[in-house]
Protein backbone atom coordinates (compact mmCIF):
# COMPACT_ATOMS: atom_id res chain seq x y z
CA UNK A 1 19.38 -4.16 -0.19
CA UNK A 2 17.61 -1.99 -3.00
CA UNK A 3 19.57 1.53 -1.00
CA UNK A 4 17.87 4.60 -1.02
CA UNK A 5 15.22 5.63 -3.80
CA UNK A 6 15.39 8.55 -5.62
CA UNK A 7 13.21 11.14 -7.53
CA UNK A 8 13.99 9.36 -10.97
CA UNK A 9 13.36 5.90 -9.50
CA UNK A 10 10.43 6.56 -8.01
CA UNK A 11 9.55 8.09 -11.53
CA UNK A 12 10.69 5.11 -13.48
CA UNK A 13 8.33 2.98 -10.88
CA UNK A 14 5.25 5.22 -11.12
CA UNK A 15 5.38 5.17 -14.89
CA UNK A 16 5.58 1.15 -14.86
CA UNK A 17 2.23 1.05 -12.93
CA UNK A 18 0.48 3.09 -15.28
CA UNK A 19 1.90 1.48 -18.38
CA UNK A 20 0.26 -1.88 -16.40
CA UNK A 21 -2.80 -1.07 -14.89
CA UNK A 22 -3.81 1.77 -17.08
CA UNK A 23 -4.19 5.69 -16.02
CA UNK A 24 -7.92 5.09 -15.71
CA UNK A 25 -7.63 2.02 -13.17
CA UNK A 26 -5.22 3.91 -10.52
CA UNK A 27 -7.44 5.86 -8.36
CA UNK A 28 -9.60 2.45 -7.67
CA UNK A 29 -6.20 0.24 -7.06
CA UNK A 30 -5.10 3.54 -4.37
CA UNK A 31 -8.61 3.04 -3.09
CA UNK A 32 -8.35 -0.82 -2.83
CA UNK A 33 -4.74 -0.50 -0.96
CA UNK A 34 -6.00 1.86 1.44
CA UNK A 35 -8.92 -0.21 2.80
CA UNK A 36 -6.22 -3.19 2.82
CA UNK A 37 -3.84 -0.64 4.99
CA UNK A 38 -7.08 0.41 7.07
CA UNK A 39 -8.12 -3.28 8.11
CA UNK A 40 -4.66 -4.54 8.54
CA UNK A 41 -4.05 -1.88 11.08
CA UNK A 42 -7.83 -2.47 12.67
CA UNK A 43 -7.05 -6.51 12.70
CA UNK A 44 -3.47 -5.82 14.31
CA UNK A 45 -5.33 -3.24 17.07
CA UNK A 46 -7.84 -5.93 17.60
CA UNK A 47 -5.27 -8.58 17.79
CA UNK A 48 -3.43 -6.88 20.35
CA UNK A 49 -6.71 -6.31 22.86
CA UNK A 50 -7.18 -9.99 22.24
CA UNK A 51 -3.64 -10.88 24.26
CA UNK A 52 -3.83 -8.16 26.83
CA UNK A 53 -7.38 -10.08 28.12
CA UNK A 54 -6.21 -13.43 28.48
């Protein structure tokens, strides 16, 4: 769909974000998105010992 992403896309993308959220704002939103990626994965694990009980 979207093919592969390149150095100057990912470039283009990167520089998008910090025209939105501001340069001072990224470290908190990388912080936010890794506890989201860090429960996800903890909920799915959890999940998954759930079904192999029953």
């Amino acid at each position: 769909m979207f093919g592969s992403l390149g150095l100057p896309e990912l470039l283009i993308i990167l520089f998008i974000v910090i025209l939105v959220f501001g340069a001072s704002r990224l470290p908190e939103l990388g912080k936010g998105i890794g506890k989201g990626i860090k429960n996800f994965k903890a909920a799915t694990k959890d999940g998954t010992d759930d079904q192999s009980d029953s």
